[in-house]
C-alpha atoms as a PDB file:
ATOM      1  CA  UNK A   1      -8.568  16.525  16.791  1.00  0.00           C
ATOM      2  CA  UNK A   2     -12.168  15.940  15.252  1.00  0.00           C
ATOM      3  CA  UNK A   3     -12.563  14.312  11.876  1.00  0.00           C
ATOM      4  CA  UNK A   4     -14.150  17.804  10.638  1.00  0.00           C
ATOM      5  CA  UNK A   5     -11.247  19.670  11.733  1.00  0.00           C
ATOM      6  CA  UNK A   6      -8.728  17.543   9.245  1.00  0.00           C
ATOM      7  CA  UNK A   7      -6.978  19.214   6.502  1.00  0.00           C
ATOM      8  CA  UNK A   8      -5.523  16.498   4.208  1.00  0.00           C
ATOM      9  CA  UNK A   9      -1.477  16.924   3.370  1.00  0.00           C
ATOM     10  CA  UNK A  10      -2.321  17.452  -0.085  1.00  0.00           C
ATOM     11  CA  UNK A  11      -4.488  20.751  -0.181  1.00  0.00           C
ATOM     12  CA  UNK A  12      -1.652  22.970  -0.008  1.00  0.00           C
ATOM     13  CA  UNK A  13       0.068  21.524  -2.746  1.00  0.00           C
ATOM     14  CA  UNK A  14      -2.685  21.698  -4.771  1.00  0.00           C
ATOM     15  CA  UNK A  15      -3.879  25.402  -4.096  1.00  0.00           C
ATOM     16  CA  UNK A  16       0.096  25.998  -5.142  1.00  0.00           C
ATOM     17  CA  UNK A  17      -0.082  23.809  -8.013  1.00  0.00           C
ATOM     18  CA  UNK A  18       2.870  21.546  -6.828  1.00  0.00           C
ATOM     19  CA  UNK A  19       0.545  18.475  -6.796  1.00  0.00           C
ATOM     20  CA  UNK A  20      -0.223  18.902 -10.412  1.00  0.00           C
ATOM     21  CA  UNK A  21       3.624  19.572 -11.388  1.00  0.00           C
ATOM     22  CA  UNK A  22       4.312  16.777  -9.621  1.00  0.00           C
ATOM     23  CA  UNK A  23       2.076  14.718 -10.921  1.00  0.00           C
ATOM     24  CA  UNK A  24       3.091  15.845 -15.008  1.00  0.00           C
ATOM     25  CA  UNK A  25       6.874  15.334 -13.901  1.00  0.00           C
ATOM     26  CA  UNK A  26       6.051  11.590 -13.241  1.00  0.00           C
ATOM     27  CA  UNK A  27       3.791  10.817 -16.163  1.00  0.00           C
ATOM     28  CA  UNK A  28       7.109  12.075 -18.537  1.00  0.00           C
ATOM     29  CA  UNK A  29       8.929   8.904 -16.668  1.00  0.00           C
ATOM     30  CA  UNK A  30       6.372   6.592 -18.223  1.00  0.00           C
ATOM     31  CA  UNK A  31       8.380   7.299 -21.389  1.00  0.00           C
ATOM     32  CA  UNK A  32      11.366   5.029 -20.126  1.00  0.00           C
ATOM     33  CA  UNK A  33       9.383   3.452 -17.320  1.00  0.00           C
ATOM     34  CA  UNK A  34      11.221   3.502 -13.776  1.00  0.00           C
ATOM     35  CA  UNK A  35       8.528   3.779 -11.786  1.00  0.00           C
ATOM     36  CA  UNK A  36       8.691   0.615  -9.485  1.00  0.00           C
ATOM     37  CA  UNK A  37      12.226  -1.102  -8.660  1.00  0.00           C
ATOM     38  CA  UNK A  38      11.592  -3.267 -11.940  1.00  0.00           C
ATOM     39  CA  UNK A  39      12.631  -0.147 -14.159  1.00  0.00           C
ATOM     40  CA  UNK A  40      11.397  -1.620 -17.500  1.00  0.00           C
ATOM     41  CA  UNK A  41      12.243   1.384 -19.162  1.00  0.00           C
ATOM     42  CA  UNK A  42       9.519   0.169 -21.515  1.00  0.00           C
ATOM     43  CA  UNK A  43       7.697   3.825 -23.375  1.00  0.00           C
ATOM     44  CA  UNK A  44       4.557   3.777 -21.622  1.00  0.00           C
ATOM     45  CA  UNK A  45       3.124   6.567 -23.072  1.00  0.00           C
ATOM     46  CA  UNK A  46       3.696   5.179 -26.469  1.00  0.00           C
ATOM     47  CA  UNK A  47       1.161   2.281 -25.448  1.00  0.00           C
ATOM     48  CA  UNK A  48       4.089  -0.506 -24.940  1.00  0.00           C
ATOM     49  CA  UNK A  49       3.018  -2.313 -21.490  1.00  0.00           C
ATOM     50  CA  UNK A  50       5.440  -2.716 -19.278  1.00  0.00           C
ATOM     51  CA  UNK A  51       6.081  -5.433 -16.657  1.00  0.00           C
ATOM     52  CA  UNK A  52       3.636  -4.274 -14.774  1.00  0.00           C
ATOM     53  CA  UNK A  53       1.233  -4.645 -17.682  1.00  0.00           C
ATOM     54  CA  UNK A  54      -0.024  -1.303 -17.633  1.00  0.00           C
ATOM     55  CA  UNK A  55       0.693   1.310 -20.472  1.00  0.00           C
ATOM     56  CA  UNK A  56      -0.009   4.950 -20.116  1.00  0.00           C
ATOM     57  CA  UNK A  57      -3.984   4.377 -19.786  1.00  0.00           C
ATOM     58  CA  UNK A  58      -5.287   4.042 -16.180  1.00  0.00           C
ATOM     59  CA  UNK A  59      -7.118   0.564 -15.285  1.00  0.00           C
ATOM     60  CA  UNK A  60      -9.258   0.011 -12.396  1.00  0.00           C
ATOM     61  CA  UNK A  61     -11.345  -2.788 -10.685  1.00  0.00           C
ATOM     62  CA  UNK A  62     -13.778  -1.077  -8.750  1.00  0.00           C
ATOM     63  CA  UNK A  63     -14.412   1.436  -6.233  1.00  0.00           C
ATOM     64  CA  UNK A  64     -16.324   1.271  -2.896  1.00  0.00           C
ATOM     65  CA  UNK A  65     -16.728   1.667   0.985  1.00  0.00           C
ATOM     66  CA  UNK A  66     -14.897  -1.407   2.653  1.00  0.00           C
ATOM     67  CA  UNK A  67     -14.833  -2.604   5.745  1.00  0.00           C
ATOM     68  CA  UNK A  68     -12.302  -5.108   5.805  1.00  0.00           C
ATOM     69  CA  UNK A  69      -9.352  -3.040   6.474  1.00  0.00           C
ATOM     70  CA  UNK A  70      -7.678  -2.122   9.876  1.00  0.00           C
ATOM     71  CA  UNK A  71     -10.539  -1.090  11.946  1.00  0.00           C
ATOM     72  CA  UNK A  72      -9.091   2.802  12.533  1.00  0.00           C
ATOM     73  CA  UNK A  73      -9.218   3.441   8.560  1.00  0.00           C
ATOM     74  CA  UNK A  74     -13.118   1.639   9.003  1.00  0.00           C
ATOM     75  CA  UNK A  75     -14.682   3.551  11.267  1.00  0.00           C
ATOM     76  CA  UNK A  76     -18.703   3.426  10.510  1.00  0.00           C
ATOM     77  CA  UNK A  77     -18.735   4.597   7.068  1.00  0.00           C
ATOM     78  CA  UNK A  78     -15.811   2.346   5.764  1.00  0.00           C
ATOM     79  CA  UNK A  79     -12.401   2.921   3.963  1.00  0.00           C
ATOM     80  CA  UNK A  80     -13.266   3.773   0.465  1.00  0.00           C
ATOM     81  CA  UNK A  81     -11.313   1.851  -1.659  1.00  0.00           C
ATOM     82  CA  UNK A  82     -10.022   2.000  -4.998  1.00  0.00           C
ATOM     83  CA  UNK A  83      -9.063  -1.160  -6.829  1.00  0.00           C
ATOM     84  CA  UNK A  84      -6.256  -0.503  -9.548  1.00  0.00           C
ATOM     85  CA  UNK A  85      -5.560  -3.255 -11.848  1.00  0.00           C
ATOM     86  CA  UNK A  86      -2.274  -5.015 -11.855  1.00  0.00           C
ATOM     87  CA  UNK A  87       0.979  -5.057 -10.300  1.00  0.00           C
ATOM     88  CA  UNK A  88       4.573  -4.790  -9.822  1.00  0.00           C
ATOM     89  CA  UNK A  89       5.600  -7.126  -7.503  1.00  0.00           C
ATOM     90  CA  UNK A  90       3.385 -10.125  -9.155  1.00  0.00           C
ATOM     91  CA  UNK A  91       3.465 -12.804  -5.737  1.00  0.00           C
ATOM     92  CA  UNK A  92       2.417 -16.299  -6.619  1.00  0.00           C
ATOM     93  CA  UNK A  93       0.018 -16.529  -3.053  1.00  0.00           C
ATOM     94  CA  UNK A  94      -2.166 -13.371  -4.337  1.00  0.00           C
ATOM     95  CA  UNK A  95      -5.277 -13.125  -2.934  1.00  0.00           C
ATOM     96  CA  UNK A  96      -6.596 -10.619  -5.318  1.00  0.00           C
ATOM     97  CA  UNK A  97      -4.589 -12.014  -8.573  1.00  0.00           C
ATOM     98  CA  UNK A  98      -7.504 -11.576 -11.344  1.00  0.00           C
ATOM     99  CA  UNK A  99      -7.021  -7.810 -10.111  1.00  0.00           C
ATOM    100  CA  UNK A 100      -3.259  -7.983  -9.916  1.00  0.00           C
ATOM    101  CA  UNK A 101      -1.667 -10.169 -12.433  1.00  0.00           C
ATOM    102  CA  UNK A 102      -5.241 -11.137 -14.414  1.00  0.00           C
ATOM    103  CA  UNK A 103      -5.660  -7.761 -15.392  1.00  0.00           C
ATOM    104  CA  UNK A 104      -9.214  -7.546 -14.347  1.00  0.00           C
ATOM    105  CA  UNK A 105     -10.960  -3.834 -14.716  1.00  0.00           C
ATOM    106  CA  UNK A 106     -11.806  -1.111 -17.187  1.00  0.00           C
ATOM    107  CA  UNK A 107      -9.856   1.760 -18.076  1.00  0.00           C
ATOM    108  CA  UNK A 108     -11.073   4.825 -17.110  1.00  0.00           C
ATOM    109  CA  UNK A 109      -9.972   8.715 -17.172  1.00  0.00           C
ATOM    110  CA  UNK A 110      -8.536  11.184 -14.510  1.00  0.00           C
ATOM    111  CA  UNK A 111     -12.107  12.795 -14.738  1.00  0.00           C
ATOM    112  CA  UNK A 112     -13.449   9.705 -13.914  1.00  0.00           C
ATOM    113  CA  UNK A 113     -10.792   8.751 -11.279  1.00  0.00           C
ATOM    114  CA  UNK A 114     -11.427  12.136  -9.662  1.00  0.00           C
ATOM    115  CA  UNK A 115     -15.168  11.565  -9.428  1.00  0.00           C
ATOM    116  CA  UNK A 116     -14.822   8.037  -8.073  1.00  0.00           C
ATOM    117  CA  UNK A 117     -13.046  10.192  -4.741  1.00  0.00           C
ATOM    118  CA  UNK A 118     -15.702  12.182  -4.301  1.00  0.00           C
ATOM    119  CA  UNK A 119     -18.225   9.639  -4.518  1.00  0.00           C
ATOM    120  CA  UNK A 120     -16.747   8.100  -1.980  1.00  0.00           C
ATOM    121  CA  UNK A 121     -16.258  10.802   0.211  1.00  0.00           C
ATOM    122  CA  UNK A 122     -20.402  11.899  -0.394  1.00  0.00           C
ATOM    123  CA  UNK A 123     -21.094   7.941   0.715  1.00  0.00           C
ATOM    124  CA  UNK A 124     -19.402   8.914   4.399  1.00  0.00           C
ATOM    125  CA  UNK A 125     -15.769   6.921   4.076  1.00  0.00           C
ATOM    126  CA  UNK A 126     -13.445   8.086   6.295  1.00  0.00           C
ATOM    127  CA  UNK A 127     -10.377   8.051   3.557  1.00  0.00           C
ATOM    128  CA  UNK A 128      -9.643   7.647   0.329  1.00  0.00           C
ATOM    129  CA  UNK A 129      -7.807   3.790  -0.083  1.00  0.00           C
ATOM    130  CA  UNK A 130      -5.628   3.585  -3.358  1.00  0.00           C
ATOM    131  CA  UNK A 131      -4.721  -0.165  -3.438  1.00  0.00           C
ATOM    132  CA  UNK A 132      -1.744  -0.734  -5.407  1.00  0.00           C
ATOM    133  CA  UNK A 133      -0.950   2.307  -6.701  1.00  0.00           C
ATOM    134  CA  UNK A 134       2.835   2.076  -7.887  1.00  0.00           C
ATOM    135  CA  UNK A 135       2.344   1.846 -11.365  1.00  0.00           C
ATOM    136  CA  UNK A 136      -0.269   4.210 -11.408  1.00  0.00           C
ATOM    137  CA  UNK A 137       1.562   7.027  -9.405  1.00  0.00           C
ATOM    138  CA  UNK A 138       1.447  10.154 -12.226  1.00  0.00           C
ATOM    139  CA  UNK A 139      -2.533   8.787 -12.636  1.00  0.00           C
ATOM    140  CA  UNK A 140      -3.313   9.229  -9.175  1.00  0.00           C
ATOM    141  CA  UNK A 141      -1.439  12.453  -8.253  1.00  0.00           C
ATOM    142  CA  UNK A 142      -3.161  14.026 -11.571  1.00  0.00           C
ATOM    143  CA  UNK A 143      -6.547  12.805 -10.637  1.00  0.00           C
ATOM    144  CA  UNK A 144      -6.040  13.868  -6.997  1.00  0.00           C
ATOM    145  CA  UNK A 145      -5.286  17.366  -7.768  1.00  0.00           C
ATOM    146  CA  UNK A 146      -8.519  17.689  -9.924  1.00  0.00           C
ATOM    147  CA  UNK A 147     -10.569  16.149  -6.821  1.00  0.00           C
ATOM    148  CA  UNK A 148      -8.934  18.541  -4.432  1.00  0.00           C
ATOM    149  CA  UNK A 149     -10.338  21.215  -6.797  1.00  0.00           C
ATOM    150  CA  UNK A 150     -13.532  20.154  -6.584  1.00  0.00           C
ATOM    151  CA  UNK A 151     -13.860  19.922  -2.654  1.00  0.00           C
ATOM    152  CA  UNK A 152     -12.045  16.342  -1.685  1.00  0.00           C
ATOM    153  CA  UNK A 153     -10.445  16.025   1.800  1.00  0.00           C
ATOM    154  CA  UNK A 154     -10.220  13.178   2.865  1.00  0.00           C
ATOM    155  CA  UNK A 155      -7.138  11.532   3.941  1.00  0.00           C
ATOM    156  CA  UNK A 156      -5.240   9.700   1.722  1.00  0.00           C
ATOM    157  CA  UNK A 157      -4.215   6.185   2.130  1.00  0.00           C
ATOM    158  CA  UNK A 158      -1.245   4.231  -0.259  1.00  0.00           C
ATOM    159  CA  UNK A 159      -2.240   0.992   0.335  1.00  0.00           C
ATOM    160  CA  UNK A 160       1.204  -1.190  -1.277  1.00  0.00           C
ATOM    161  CA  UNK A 161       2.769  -3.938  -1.171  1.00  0.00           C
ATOM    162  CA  UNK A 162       6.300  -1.911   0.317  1.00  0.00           C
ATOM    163  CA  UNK A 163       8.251  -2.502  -2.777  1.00  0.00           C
ATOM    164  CA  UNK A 164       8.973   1.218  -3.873  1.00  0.00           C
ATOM    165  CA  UNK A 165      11.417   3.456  -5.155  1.00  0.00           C
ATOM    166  CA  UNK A 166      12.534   5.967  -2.048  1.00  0.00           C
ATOM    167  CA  UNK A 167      12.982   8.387  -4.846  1.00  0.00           C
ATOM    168  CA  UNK A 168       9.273   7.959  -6.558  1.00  0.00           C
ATOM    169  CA  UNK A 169       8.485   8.223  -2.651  1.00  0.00           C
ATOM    170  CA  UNK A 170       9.887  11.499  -2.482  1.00  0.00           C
ATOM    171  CA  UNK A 171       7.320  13.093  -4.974  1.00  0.00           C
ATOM    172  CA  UNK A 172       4.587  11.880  -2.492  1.00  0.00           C
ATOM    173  CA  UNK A 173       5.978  13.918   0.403  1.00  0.00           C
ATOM    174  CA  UNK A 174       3.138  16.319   1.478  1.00  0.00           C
ATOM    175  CA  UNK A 175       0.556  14.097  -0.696  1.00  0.00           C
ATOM    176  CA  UNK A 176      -0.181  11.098   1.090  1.00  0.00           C
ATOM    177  CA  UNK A 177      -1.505  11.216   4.692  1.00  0.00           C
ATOM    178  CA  UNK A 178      -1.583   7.499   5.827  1.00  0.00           C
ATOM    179  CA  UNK A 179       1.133   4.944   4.520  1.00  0.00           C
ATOM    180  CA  UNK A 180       0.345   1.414   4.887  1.00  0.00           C
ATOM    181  CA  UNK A 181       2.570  -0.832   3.087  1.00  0.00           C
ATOM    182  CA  UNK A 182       3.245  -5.074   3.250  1.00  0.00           C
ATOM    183  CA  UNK A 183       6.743  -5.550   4.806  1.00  0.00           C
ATOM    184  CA  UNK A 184       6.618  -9.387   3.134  1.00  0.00           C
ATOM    185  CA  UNK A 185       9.978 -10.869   3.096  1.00  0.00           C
ATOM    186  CA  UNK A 186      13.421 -10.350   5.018  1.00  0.00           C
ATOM    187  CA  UNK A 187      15.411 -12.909   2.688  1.00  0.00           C
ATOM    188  CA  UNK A 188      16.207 -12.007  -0.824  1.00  0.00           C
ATOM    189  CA  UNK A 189      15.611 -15.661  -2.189  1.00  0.00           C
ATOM    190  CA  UNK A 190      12.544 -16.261  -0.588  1.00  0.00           C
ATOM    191  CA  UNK A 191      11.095 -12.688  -2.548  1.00  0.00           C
ATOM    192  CA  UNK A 192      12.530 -13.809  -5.755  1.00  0.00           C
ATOM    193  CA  UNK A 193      10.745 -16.939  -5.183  1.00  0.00           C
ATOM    194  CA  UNK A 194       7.840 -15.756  -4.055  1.00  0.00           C
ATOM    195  CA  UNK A 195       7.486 -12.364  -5.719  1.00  0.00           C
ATOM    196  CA  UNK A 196       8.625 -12.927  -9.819  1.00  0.00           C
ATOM    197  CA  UNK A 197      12.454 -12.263  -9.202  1.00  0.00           C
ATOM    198  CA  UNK A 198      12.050  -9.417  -6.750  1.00  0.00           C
ATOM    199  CA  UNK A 199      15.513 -10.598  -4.837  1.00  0.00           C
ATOM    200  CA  UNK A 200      15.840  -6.745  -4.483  1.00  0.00           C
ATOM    201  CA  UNK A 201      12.322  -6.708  -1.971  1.00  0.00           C
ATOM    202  CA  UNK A 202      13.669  -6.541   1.524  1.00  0.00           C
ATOM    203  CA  UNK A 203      16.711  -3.954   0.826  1.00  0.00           C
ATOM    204  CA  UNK A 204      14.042  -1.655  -1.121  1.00  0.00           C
ATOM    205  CA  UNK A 205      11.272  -2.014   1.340  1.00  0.00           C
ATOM    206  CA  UNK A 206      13.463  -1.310   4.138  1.00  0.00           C
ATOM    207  CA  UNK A 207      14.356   1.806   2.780  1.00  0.00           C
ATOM    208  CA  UNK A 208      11.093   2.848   1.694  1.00  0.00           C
ATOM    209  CA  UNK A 209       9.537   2.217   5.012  1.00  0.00           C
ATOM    210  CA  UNK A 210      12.274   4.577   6.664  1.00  0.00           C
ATOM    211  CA  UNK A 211      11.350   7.012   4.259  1.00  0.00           C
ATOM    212  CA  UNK A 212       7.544   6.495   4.655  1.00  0.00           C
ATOM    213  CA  UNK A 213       7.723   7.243   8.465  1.00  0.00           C
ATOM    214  CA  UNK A 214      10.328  10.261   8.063  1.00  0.00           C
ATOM    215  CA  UNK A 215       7.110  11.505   5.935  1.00  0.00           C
ATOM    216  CA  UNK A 216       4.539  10.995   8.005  1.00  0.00           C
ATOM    217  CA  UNK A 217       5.451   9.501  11.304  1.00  0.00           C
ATOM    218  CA  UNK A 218       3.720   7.280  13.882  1.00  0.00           C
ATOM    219  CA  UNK A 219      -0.069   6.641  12.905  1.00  0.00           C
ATOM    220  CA  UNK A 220      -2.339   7.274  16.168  1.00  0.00           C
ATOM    221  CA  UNK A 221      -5.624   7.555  15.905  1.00  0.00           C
ATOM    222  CA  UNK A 222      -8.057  10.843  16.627  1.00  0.00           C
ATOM    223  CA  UNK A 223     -10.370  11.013  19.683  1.00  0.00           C
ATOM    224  CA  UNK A 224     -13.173   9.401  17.410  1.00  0.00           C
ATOM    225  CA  UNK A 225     -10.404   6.322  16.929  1.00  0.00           C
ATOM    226  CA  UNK A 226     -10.039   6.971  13.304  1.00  0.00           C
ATOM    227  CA  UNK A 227      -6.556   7.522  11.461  1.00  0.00           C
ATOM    228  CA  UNK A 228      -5.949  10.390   9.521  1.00  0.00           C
ATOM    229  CA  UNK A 229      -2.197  10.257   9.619  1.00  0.00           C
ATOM    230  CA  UNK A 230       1.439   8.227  10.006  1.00  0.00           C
ATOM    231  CA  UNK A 231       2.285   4.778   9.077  1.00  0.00           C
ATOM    232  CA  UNK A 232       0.790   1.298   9.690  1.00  0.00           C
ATOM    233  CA  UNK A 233       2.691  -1.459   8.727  1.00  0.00           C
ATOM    234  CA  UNK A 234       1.228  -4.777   7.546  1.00  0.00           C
ATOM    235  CA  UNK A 235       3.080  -8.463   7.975  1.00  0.00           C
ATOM    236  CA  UNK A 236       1.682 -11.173   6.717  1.00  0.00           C
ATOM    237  CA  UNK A 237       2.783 -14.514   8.686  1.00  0.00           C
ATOM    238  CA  UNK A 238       3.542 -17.217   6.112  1.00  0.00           C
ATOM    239  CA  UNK A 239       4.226 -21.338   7.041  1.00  0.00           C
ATOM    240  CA  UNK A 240       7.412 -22.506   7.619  1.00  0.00           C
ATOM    241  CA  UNK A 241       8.803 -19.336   8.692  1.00  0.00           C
ATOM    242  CA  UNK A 242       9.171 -18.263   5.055  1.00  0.00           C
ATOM    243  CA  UNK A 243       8.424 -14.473   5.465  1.00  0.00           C
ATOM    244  CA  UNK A 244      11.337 -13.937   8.153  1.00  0.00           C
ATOM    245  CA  UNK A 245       9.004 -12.498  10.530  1.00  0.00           C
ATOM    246  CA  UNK A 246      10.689 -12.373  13.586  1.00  0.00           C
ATOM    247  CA  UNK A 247      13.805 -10.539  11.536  1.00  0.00           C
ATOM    248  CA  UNK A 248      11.242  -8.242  10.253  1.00  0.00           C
ATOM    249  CA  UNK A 249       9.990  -7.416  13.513  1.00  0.00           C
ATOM    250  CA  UNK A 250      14.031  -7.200  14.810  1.00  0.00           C
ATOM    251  CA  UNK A 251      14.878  -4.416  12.253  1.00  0.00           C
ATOM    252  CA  UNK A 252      11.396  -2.631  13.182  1.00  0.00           C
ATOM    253  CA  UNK A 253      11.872  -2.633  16.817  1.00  0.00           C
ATOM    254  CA  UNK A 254      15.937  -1.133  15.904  1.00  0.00           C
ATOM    255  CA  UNK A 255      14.475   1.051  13.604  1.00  0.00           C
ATOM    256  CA  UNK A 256      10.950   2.633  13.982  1.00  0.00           C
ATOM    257  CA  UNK A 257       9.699   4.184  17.050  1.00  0.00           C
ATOM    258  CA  UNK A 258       8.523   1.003  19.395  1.00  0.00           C
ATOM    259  CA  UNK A 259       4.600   2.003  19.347  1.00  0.00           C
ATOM    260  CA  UNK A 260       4.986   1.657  15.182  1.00  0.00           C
ATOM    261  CA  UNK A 261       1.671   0.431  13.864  1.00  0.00           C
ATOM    262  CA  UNK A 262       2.038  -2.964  12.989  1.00  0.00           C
ATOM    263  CA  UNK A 263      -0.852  -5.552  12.117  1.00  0.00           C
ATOM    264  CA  UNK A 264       0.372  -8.875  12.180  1.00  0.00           C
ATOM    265  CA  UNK A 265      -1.611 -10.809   9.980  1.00  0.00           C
ATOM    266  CA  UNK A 266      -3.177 -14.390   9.644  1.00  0.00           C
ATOM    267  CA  UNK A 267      -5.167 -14.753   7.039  1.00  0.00           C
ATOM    268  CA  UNK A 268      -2.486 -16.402   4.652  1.00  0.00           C
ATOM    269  CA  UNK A 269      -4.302 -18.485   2.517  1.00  0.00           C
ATOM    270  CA  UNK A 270      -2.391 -21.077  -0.449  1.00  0.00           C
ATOM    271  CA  UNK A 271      -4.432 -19.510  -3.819  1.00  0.00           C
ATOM    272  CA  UNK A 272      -2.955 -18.569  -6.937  1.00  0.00           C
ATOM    273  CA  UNK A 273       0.083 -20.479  -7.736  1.00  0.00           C
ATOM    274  CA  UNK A 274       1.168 -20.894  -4.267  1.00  0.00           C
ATOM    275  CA  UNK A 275       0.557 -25.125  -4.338  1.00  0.00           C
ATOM    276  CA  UNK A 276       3.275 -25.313  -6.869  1.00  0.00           C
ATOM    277  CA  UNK A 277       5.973 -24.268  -3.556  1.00  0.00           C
ATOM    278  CA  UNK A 278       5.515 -26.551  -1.023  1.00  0.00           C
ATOM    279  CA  UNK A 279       6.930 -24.222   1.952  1.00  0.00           C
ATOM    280  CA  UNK A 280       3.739 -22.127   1.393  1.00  0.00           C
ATOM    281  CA  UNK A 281       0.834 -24.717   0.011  1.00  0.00           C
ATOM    282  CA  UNK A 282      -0.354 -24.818   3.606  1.00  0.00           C
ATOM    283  CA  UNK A 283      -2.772 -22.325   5.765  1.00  0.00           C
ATOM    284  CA  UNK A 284      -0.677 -21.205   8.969  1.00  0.00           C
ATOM    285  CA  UNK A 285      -0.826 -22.955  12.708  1.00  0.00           C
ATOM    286  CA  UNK A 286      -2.055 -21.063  15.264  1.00  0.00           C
ATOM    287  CA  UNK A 287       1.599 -22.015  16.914  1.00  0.00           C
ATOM    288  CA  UNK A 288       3.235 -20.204  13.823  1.00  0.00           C
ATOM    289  CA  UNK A 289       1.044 -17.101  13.950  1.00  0.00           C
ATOM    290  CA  UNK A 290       1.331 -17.404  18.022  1.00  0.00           C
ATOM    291  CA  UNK A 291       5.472 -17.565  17.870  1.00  0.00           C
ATOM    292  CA  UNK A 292       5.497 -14.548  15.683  1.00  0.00           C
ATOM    293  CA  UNK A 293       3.364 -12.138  17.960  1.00  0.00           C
ATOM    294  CA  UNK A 294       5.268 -13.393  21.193  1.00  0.00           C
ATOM    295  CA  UNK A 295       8.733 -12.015  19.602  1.00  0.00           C
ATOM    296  CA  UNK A 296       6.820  -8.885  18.741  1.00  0.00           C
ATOM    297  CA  UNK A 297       6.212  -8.518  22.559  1.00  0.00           C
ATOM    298  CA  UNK A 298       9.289  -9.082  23.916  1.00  0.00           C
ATOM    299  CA  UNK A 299      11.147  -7.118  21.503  1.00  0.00           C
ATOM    300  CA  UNK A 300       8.655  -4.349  23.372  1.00  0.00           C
ATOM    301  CA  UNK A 301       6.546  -3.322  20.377  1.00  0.00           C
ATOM    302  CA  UNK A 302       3.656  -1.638  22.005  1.00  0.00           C
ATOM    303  CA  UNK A 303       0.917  -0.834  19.188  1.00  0.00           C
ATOM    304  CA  UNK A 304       0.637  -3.979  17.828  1.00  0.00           C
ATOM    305  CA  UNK A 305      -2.952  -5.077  16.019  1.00  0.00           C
ATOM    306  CA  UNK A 306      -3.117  -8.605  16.645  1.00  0.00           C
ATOM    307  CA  UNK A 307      -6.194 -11.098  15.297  1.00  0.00           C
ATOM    308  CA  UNK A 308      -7.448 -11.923  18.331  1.00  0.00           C
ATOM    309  CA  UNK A 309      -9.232 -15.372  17.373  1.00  0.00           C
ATOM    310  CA  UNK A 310      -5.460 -16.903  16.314  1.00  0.00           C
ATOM    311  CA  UNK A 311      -3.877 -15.247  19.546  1.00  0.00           C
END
């Protein structure tokens, strides 16, 4: 299958109308918010923040090609990316935390969401990347369906953190074409730790991951080695064993097909808060990150992305 030949999941339901339905029937939850497991309840729409910190106007960092993402969503002309501003899950070790917990960004409209896609897809990227993008699920549907109007098709990528409702998943069924969501914690204390009182993280991600790859399946790339489709699952190693990796990797391999995209990552870094909890104020050993992909062999997971210079 060429790139050219592509038809994103969400053209159809746009050219029904669905998309647009679907995305009005979420922005009427932002009146008792439930859209991430929090469920606030706060009235969004009535300019009340919730936990997330977002009210009913959409906030975003910044938009551009990037090429720091798995290299099949890279390709030459980059992923383009689209940086919304805070979070659900709020984790203490956030890389991006001026984004996600600082608030950093402007707020824009759907007009101007909508234009951001097509700049990107004019600038060559290979997808559109919405990092984030719980909170902001009735924006982006909303914003999508006026892009799709006006000639987007590019593949979509919902770039989370795997904390999310399998019901709010359900409304993206036939929208998004590549999931790629964090599968961070197997134990419930470590998440509440770790992740603001999220104890509920590992039950909720496990189900939303099920329901992620009953949507859109195994992600293999095209001939040209891009993505355009199915799910890619990111861990991200953590010291002292504190992510549960090798249970992660367990429930995958019982699970998910065994040639499941997973990128096992190394790039932990202590920022943020994370020096205040000693298990984590500490880069990870190569021994750690080593011990981790090992058990991802032998438990015969076959489409594994490993960082080669840690391996």
């Amino acid at each position: 299958m060429g790139e050219n030949r592509f038809e994103p999941a969400y053209l159809t339901l746009h050219q029904s109308g669905e998309l647009k339905r679907r995305g009005q029937a979420l922005w009427e939850i932002m009146k008792e918010c439930q859209l991430c497991p929090r469920e606030c309840k706060k009235d969004r729409l009535k300019g009340i923040k919730g936990d997330c910190h977002s009210d009913y106007r959409l906030k975003i960092s910044a938009f551009h090609p990037h090429f720091g993402e798995e290299r099949p969503l890279v390709g030459k002309g980059g992923s383009g990316t689209i940086f919304l501003s805070n979070c659900s899950l709020k984790c203490v070790y956030c890389i991006n935390w001026e984004i996600s917990q600082g608030g950093a960004g402007k707020h824009r409209s759907l007009e101007e969401m909508a234009g951001m896609m097509l700049e990107l897809q004019r600038s060559g990227c290979h997808n559109i990347n919405l990092v984030t993008p719980t909170h902001y699920l009735p924006h982006i549907l909303l914003a999508l369906d006026i892009a799709a109007g006006r000639g987007l098709r590019l593949p979509v990528v919902y770039n989370t953190h795997g904390w999310e409702k399998e019901e709010m998943l359900k409304y993206l069924d036939g929208v998004v074409d590549i999931y790629l969501p964090d599968f961070k914690y197997w134990n419930p204390s470590v998440a509440s730790r770790l992740s603001s009182g999220a104890r509920s993280y590992p039950e909720i991600a496990r189900k939303a991951i099920v329901e992620m790859n009953r949507q859109v399946g195994v992600a293999r790339p095209a001939a040209n080695g891009l993505m355009c489709r199915g799910l890619m699952i990111r861990h991200l190693v953590l010291p002292n064993r504190m992510a549960g990796s090798k249970e992660i990797l367990n429930w995958i391999a019982e699970n998910l097909p065994k040639d499941t995209y997973i990128n096992i990552m190394s790039q932990y870094q202590p920022v943020f808060r994370a020096r205040e909890f000693p298990q984590i104020a500490r880069s990870i050993t190569r021994a750690e990150y080593r011990e981790v992909v090992e058990h991802a062999r032998n438990l015969g997971l076959t489409n594994l992305d490993i960082q080669g210079y840690w391996w």
